[in-house]
Protein backbone atom coordinates (compact mmCIF):
# COMPACT_ATOMS: atom_id res chain seq x y z
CA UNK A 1 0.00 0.00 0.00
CA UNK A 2 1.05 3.40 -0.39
CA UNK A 3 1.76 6.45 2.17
CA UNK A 4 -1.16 7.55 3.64
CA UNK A 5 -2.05 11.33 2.95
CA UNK A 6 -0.90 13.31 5.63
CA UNK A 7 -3.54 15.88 7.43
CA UNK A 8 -4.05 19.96 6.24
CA UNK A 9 -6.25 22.25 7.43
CA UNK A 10 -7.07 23.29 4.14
CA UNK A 11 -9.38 20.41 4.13
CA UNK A 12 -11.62 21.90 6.93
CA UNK A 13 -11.52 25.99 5.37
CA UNK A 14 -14.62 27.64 5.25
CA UNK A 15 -15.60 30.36 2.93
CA UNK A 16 -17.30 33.32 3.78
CA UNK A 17 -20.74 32.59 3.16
CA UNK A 18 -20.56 29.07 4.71
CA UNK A 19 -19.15 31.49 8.11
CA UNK A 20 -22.50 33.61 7.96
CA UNK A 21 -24.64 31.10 7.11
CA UNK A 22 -22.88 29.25 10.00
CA UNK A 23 -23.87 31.75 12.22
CA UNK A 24 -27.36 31.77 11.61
CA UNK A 25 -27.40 28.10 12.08
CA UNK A 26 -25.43 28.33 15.64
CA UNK A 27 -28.39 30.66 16.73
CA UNK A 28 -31.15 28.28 15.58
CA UNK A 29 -29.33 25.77 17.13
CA UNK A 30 -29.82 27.77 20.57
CA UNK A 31 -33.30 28.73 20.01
CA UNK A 32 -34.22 24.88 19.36
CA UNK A 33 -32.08 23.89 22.95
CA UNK A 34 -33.55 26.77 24.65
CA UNK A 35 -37.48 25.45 23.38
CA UNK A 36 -36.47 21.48 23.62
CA UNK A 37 -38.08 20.46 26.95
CA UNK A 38 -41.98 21.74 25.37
CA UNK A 39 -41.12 20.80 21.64
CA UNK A 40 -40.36 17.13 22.90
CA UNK A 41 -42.39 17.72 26.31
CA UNK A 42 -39.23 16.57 29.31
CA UNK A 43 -38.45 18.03 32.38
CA UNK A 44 -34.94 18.77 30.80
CA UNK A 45 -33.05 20.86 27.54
CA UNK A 46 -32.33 17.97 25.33
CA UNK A 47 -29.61 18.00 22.80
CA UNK A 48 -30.09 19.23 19.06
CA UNK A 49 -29.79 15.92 17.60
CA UNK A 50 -30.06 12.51 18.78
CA UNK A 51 -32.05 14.12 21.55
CA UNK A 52 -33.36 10.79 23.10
CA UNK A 53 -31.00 8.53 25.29
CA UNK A 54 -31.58 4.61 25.03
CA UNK A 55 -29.10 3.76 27.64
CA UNK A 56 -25.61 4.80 28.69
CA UNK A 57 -22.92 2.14 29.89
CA UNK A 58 -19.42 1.47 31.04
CA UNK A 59 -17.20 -0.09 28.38
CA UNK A 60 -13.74 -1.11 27.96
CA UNK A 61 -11.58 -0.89 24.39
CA UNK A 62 -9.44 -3.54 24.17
CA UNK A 63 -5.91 -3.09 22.09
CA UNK A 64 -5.17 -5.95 19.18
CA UNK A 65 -2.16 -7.01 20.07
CA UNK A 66 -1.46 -7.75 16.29
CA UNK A 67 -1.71 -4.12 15.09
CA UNK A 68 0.89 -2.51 12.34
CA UNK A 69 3.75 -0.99 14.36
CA UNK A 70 3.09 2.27 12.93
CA UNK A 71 -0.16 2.01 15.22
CA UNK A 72 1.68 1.25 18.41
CA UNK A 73 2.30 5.63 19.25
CA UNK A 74 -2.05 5.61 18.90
CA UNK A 75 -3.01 2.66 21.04
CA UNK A 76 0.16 2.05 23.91
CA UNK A 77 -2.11 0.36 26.42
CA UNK A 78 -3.72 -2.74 26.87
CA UNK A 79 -7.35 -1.18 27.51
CA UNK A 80 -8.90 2.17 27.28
CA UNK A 81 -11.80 2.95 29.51
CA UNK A 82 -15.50 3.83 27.93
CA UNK A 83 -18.25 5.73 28.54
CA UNK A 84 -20.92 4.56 25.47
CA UNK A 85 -24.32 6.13 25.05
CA UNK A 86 -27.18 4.67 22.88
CA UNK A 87 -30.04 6.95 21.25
CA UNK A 88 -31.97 7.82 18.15
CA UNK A 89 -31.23 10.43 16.09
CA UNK A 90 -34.28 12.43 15.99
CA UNK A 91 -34.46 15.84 17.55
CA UNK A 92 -37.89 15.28 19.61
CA UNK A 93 -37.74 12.97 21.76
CA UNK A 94 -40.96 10.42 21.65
CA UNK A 95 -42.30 7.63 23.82
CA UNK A 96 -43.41 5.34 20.73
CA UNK A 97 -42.72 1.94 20.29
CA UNK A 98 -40.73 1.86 17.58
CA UNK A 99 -38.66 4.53 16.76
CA UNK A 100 -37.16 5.35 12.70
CA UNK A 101 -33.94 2.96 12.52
CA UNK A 102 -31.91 6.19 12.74
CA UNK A 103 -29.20 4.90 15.98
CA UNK A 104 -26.28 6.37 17.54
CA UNK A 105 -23.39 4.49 19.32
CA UNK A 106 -21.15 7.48 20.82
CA UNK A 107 -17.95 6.78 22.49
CA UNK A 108 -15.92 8.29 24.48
CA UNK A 109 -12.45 7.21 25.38
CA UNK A 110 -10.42 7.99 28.43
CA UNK A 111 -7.29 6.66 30.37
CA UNK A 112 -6.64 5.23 33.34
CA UNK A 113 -6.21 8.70 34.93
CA UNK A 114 -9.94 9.15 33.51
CA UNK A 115 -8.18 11.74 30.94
CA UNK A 116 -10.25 12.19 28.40
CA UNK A 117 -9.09 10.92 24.87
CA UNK A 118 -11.25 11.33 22.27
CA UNK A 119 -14.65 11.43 21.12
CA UNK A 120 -16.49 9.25 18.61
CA UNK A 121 -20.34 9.75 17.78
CA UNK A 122 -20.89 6.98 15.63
CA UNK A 123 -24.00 6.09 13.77
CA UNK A 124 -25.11 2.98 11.84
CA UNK A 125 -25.33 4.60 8.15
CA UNK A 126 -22.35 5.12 6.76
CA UNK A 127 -23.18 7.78 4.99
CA UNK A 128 -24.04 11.49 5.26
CA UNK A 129 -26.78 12.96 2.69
CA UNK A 130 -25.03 16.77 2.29
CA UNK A 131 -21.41 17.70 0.43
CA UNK A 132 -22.36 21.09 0.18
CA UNK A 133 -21.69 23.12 3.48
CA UNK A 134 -24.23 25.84 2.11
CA UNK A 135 -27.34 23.11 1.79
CA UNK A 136 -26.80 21.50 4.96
CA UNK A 137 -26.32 24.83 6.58
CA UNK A 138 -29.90 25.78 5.20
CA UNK A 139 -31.46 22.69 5.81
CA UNK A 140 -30.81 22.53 9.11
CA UNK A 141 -31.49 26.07 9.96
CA UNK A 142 -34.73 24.88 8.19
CA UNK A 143 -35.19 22.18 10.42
CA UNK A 144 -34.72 23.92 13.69
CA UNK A 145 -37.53 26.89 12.90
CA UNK A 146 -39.84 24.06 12.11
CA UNK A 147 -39.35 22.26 15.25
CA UNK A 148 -39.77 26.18 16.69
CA UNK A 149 -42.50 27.40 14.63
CA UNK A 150 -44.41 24.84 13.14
CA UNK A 151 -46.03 25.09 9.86
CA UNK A 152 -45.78 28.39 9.24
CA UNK A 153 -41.59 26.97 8.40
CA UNK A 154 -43.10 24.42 6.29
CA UNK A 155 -42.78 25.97 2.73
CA UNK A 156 -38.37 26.79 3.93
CA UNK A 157 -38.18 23.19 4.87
CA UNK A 158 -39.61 21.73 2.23
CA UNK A 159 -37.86 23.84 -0.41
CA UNK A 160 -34.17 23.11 1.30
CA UNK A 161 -35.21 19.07 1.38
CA UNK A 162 -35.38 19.15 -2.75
CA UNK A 163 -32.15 20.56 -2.59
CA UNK A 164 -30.77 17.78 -0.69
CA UNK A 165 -32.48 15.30 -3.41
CA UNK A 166 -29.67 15.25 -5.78
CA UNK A 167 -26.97 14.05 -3.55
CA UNK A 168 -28.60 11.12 -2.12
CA UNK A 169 -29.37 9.55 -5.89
CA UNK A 170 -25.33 8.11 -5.47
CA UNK A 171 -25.18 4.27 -5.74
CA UNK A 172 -23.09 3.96 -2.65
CA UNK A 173 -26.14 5.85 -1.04
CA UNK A 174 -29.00 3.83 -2.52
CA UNK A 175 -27.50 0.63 -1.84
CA UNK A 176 -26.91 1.71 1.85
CA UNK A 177 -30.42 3.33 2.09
CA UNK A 178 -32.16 -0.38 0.71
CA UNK A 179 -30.09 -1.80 3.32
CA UNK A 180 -31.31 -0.30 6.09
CA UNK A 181 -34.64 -0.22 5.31
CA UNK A 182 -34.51 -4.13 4.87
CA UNK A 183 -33.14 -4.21 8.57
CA UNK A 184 -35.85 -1.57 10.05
CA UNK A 185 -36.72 -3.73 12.74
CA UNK A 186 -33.41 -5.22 13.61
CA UNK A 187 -31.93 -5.13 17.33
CA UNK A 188 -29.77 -1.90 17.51
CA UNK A 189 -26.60 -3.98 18.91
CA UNK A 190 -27.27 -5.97 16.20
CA UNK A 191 -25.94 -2.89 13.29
CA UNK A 192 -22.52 -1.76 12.11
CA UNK A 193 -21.53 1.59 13.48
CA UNK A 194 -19.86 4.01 11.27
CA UNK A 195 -17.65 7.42 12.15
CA UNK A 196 -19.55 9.06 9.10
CA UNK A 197 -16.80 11.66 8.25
CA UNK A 198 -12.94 11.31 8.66
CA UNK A 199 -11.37 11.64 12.07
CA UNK A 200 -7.00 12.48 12.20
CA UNK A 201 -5.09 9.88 13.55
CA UNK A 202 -1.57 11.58 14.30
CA UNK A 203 -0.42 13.37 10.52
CA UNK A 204 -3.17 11.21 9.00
CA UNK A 205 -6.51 10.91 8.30
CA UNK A 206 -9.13 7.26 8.83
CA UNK A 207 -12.79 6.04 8.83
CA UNK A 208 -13.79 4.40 11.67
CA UNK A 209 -16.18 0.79 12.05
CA UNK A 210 -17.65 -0.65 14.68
CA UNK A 211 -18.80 -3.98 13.95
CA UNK A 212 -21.23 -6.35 16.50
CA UNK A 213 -20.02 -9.95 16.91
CA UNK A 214 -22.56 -12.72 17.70
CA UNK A 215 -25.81 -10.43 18.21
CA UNK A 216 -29.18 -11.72 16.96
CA UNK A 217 -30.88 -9.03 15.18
CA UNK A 218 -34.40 -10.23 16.70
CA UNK A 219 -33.77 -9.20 20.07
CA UNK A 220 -36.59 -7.19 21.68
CA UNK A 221 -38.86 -7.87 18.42
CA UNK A 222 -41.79 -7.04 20.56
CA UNK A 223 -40.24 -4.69 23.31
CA UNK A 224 -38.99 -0.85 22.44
CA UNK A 225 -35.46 -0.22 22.01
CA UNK A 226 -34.72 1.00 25.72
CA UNK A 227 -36.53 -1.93 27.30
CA UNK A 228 -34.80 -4.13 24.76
CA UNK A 229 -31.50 -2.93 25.73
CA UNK A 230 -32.06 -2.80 29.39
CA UNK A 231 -33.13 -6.36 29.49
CA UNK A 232 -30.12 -7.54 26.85
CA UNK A 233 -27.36 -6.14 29.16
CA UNK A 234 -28.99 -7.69 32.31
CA UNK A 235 -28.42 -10.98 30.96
CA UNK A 236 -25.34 -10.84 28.18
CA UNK A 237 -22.06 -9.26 27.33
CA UNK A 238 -21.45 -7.19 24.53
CA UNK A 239 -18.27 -7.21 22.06
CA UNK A 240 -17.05 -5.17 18.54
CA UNK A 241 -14.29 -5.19 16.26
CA UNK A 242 -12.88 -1.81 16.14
CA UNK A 243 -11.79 -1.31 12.54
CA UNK A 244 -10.17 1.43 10.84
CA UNK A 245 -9.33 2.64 7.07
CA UNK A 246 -6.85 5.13 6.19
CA UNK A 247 -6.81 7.77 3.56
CA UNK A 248 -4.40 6.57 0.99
CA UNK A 249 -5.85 8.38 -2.34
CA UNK A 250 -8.57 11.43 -2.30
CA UNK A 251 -10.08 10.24 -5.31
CA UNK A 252 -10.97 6.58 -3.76
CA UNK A 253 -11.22 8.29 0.09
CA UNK A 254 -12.38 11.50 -0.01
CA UNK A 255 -12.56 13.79 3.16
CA UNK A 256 -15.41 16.08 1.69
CA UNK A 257 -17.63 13.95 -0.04
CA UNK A 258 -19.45 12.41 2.38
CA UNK A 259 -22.42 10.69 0.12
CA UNK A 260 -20.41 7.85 -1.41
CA UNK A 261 -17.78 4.73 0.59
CA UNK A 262 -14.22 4.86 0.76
CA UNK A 263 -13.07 2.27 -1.58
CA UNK A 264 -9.39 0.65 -2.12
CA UNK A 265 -8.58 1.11 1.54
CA UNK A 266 -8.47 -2.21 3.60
CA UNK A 267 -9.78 -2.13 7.26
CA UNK A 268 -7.35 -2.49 9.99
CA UNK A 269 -8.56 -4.51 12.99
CA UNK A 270 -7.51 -2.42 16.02
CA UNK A 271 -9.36 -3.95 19.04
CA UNK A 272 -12.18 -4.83 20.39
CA UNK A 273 -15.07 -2.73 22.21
CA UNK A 274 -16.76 -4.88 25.26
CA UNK A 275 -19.43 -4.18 27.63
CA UNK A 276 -20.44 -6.37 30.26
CA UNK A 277 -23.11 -7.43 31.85
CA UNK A 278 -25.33 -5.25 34.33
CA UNK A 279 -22.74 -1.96 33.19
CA UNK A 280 -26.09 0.49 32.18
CA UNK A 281 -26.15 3.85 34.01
CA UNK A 282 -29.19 5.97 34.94
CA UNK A 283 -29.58 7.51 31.79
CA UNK A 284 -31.94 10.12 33.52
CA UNK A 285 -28.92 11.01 36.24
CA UNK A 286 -28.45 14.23 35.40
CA UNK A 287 -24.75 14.01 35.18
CA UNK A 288 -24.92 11.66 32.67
CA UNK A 289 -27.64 13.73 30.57
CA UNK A 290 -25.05 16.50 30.48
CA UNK A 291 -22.04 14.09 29.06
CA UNK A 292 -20.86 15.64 26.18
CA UNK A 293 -19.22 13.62 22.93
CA UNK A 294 -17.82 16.43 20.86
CA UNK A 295 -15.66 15.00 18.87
CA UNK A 296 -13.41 18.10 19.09
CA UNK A 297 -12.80 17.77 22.76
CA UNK A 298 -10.64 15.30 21.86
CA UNK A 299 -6.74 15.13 21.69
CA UNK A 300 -5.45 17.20 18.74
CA UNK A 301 -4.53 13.95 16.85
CA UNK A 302 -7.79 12.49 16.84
CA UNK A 303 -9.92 15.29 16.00
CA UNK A 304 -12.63 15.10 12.86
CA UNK A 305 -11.17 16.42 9.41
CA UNK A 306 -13.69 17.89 6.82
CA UNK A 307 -16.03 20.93 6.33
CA UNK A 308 -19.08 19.25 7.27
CA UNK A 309 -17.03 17.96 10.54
CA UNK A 310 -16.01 21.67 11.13
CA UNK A 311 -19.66 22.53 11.04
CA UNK A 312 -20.08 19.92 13.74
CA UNK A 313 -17.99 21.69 16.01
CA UNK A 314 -19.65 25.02 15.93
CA UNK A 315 -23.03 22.92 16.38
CA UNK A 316 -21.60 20.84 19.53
CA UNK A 317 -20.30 23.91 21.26
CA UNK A 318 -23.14 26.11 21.24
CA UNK A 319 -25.89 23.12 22.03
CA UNK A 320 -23.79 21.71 25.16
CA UNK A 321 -23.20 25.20 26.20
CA UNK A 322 -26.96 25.92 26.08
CA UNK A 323 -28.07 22.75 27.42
CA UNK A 324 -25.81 22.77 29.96
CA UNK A 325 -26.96 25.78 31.36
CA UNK A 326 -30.40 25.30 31.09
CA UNK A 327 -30.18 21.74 32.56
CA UNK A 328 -27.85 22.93 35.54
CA UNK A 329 -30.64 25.85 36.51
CA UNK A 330 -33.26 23.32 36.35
CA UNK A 331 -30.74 20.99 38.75
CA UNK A 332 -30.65 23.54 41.17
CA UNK A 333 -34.37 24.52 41.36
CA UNK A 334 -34.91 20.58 41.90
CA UNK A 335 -32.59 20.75 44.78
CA UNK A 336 -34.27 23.73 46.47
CA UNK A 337 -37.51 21.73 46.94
């Protein structure tokens, strides 16, 4: 295999209209946060997106002892500790049965002076719909003042989805959308979990997979996903391969076209994610509703690369800042009565 292509900043430059429209975005982010607990009806500020928590658990990443020397500066410990939260990615939270396949597997990794790592919000399509910072920026703008303002946002919102049209008609995307829809009803251990954009890994740049060993994708058929997951970790271990590709070649791996697979890039078996047994937090402890898994609170050399990643940043940062604050008011006022 080649070199891998070593990291620039270039690759995460905005221009000056993605800044402003950026802005406008950052404040419809804290209008939505500010609104959250009536638009999804909790007691709390919820997060912007993937607003409703399944579960949250203790984990451990375990090291391949097999992986390439040029690995060994990344991973130089035999385990990692985790902190792993499960939810959907909608921005209202519901109490329905059966929530839109649409499942997040965030990670955070720490050491064994509880340091904090890195970040990893992953999410079981591969995929991301947008390559155009501008679109995305007005769609979810769009988005947000609908949650906010009902209908009379419908006619924005509709307009900026059309827009979004052309970019999901890939291959890589319609094969990927067929596939999920065929496992709508699976177990949500049960999918791959995907870093979406690129992440840095020292001077270069990888994809990250999480892939489920020995789950059976009819768990909790007749249960809703928190139930089902609270009653599969009472009674069973969990365990993932940790893979990684690299980017070797921006015309196979691209860093800012998000819609289509990186191709010509073998995975790299890293280690292993396990959680045992009986390791579920209170998901409704309010410390653990105000975790945060920016990706960009991470170390330097494992922060996301890209322009829709960049965007990301902006977005974490002013929605943990708001909910935070909200959250820690309504914390107090609890502990006055």
């Amino acid at each position: 295999m080649p070199n891998p292509i070593k990291y620039n900043k270039k690759f995460d430059e905005l221009n000056e209209e993605e800044k402003i429209l950026l802005e406008i975005n950052k404040k419809s982010i804290a209008d939505f946060v500010e609104q959250s607990s009536s638009i999804s009806d909790v007691n709390y500020a919820t997060r912007n997106a993937h607003a409703k928590t399944y579960a949250v658990a203790k984990g451990t990443f375990w090291i391949d002892p097999g992986i390439p020397e040029s690995l060994h500066p990344f991973f130089d410990k035999e385990k990692f500790d985790l902190i792993i939260r499960f939810s959907n990615a909608q921005l209202k939270v519901k109490n329905s049965k059966k929530d839109i396949p649409a499942y997040g597997f965030a990670v955070q990794i720490r050491d064994e002076n509880n340091n904090l790592l890195s970040n990893y919000p992953l999410v079981n399509f591969p995929l991301f719909p947008v390559n155009s910072v501008s679109i995305f920026l007005k769609l979810f703008t769009a988005i947000n003042h609908f949650y906010i303002k009902k209908w009379s946002s419908l006619f924005p919102l509709v307009t900026q989805i059309i827009k979004v049209v052309p970019s999901i008609l890939t291959g890589s995307f319609i094969k990927n959308g067929l596939k999920l829809l065929s496992k709508k009803n699976d177990f949500i251990l049960s999918f791959d979990y995907h870093s979406v954009g690129a992440y840095r890994l020292g001077d270069h740049m990888m994809k990250i997979k999480l892939s489920p060993k020995s789950v059976d994708k009819n768990i909790g058929k007749k249960q809703n996903t928190k139930k089902a997951l609270k009653n599969y970790f009472q009674n069973n271990n969990f365990t993932a391969d940790v893979l990684i590709q690299l980017c070797y070649d921006l015309k196979d791996q691209p860093i800012n076209n998000l819609n289509v697979e990186w191709k010509n890039s073998p995975f790299i078996k890293i280690g292993e994610v396990k959680i045992d047994k009986d390791s579920l937090l209170d998901p409704r402890d309010c410390s653990n509703e105000l975790l945060s898994f920016n990706p960009f609170e991470s170390k330097a050399i494992f922060q996301p690369v890209g322009k829709i990643q960049k965007l990301r940043d902006e977005a974490y940062k002013v929605s943990v800042q708001t909910r935070r604050k909200i959250n820690k008011l309504l914390h107090g006022k609890k502990s006055e009565l």
